[in-house]
C-alpha atoms as a PDB file:
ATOM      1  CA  UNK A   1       0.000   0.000   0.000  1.00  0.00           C
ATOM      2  CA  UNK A   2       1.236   3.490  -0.997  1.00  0.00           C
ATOM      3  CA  UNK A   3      -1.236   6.013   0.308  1.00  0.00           C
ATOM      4  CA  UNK A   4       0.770   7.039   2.916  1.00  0.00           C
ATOM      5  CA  UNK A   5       4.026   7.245   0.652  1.00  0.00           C
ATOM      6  CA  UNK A   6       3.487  11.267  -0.755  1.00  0.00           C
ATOM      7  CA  UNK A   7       3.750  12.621   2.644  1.00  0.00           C
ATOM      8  CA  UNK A   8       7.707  11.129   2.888  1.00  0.00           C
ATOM      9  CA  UNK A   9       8.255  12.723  -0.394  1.00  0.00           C
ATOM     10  CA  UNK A  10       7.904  16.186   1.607  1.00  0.00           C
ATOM     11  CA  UNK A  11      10.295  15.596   4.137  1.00  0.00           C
ATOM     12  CA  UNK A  12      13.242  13.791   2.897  1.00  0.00           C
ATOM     13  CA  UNK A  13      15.900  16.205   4.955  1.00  0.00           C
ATOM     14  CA  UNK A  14      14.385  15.320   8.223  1.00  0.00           C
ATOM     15  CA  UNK A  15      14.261  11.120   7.360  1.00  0.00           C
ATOM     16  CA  UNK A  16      16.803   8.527   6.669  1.00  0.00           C
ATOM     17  CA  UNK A  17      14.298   6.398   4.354  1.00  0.00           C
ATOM     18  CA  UNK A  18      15.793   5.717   0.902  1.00  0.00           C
ATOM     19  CA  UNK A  19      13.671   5.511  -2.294  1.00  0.00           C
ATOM     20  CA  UNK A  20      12.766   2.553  -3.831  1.00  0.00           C
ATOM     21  CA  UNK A  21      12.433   1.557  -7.401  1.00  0.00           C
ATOM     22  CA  UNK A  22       9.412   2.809  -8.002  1.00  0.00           C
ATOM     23  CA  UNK A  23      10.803   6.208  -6.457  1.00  0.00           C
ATOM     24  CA  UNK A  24       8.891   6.125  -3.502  1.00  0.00           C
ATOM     25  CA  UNK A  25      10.081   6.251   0.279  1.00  0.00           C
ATOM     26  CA  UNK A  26       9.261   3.266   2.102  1.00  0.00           C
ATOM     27  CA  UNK A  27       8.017   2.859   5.224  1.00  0.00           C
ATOM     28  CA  UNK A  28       8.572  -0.945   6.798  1.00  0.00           C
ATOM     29  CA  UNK A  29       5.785  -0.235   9.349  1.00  0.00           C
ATOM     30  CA  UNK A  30       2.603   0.927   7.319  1.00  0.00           C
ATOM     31  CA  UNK A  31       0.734  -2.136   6.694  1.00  0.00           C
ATOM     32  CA  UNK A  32       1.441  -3.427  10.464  1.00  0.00           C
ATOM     33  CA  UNK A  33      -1.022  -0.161  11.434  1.00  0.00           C
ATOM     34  CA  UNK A  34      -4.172  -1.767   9.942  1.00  0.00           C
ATOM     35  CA  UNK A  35      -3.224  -5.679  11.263  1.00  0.00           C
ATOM     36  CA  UNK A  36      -1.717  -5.170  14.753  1.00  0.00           C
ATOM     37  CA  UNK A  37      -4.152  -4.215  18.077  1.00  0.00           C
ATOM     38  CA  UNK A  38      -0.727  -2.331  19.419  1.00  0.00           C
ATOM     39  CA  UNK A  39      -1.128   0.144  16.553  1.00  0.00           C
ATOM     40  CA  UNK A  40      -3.718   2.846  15.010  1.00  0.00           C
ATOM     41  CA  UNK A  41      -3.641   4.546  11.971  1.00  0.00           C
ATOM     42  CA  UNK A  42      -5.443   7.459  11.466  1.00  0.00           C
ATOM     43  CA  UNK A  43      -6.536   9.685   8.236  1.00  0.00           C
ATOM     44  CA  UNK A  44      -7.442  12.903   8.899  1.00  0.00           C
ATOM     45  CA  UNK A  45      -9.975  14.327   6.020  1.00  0.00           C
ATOM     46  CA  UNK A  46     -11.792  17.222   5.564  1.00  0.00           C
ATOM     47  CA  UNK A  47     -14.966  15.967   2.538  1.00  0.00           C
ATOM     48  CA  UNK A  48     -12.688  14.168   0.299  1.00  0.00           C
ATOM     49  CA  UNK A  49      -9.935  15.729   0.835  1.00  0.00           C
ATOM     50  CA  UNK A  50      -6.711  13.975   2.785  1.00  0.00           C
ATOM     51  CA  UNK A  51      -5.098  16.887   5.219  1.00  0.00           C
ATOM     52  CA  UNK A  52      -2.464  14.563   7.012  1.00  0.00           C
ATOM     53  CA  UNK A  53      -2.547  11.471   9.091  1.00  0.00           C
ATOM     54  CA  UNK A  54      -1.320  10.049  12.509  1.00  0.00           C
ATOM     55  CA  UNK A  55      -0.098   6.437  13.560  1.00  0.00           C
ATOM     56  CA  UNK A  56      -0.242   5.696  16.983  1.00  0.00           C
ATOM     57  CA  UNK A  57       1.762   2.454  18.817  1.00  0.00           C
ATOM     58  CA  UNK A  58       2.829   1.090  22.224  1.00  0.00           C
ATOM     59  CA  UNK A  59       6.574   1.321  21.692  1.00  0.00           C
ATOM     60  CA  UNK A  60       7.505   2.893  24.653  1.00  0.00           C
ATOM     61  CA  UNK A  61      10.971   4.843  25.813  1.00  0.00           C
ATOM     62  CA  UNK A  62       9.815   5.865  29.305  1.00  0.00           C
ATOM     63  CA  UNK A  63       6.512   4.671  30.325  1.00  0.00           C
ATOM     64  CA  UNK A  64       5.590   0.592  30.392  1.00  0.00           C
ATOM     65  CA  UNK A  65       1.957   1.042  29.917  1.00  0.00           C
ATOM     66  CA  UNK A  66       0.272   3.683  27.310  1.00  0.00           C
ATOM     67  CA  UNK A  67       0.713   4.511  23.627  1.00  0.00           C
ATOM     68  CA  UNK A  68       3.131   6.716  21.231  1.00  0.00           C
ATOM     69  CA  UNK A  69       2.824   8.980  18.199  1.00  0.00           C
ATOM     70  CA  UNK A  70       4.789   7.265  15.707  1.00  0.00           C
ATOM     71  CA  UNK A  71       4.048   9.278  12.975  1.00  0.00           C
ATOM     72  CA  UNK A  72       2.085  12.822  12.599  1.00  0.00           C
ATOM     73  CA  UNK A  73       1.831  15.005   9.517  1.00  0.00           C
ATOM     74  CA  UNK A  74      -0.031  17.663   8.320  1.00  0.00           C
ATOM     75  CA  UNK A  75       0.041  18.188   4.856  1.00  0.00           C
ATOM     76  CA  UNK A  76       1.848  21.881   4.799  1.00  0.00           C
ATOM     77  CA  UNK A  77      -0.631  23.765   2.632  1.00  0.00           C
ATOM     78  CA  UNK A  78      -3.337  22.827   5.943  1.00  0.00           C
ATOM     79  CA  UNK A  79      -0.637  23.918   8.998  1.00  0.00           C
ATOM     80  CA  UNK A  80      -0.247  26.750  10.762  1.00  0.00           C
ATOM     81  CA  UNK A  81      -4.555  27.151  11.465  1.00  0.00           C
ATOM     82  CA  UNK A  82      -4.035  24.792  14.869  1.00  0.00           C
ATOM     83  CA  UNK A  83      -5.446  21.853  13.144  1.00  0.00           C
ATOM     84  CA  UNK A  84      -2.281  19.278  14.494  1.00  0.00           C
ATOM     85  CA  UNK A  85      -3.091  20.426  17.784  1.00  0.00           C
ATOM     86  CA  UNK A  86      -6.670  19.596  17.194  1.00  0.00           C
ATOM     87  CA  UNK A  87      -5.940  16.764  16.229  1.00  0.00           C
ATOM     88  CA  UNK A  88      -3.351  15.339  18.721  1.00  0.00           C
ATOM     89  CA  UNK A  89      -6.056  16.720  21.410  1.00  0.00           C
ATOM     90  CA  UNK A  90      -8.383  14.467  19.674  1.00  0.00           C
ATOM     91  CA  UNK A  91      -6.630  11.212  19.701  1.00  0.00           C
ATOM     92  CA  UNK A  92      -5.060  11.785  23.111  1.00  0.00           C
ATOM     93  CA  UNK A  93      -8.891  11.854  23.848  1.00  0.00           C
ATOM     94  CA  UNK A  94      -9.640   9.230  22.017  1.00  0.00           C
ATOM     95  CA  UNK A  95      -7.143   6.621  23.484  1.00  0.00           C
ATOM     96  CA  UNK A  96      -7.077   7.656  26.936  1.00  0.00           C
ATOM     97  CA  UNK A  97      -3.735   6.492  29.046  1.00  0.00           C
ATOM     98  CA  UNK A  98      -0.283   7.847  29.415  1.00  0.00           C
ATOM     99  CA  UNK A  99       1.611   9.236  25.965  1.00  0.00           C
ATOM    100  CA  UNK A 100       4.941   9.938  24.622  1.00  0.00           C
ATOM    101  CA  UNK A 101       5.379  12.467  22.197  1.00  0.00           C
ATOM    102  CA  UNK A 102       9.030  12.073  20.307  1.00  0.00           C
ATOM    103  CA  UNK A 103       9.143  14.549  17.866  1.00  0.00           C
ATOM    104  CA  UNK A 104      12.052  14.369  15.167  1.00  0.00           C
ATOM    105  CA  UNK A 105      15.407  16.543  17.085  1.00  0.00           C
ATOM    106  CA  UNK A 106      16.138  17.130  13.623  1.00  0.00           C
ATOM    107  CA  UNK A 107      13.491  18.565  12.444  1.00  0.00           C
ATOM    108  CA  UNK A 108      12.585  22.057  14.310  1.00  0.00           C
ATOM    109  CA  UNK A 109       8.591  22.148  13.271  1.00  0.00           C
ATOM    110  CA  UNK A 110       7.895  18.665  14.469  1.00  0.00           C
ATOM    111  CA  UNK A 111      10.183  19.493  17.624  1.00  0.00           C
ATOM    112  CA  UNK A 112       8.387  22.854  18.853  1.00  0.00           C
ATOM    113  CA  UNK A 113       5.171  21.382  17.998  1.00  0.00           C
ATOM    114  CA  UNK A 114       6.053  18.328  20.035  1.00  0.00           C
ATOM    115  CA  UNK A 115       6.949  20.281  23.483  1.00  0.00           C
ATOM    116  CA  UNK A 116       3.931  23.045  22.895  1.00  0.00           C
ATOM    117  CA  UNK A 117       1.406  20.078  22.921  1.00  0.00           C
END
């Protein structure tokens, strides 16, 4: 499955992913989000249009118990209106427990969004 493959595209500085033959980035992970209970995948739409997405798991650093944003985007053209922090709100709702929020060191957006939520 590809669909979440475009998003990659827009971030190659910030990710180590190589491209494939078919020149997109893959990610090793993406079909274990719709088969395993440990993980969540979530598309967030607006009608029919795709504005990002969110994958949630239980691989934990510092907590035993509770679950982990693996992966969060907004597509850019949809940021800065406080939709990702709608959003994260939302699914922290949604799953209730303890979370860890890792954003990328390297990548400054994902990092100061990551310590305002």
């Amino acid at each position: 499955m590809h669909c979440c493959n475009l998003p990659y595209m827009m971030v190659p500085k910030y990710i180590d992913n190589d491209i494939n033959e078919n020149c997109i980035f893959e990610y090793s992970w993406f079909d274990n989000y719709f088969e395993g209970a440990d993980r969540n995948a979530y598309f967030i739409k607006n009608n029919d249009n795709y504005l990002g997405m969110v994958f949630v798991n239980e691989n934990l650093q510092f907590n035993k118990k509770g679950k982990s944003i693996a992966e969060f985007l907004i597509l850019p053209k949809y940021r800065r209106n406080h939709l990702g922090k709608r959003v994260a709100y939302e699914i922290f709702n949604k799953l209730k427990g303890n979370w860890e929020v890792q954003p990328m060191e390297n990548n400054p957006i994902a990092y100061f969004f990551g310590i305002t939520l």
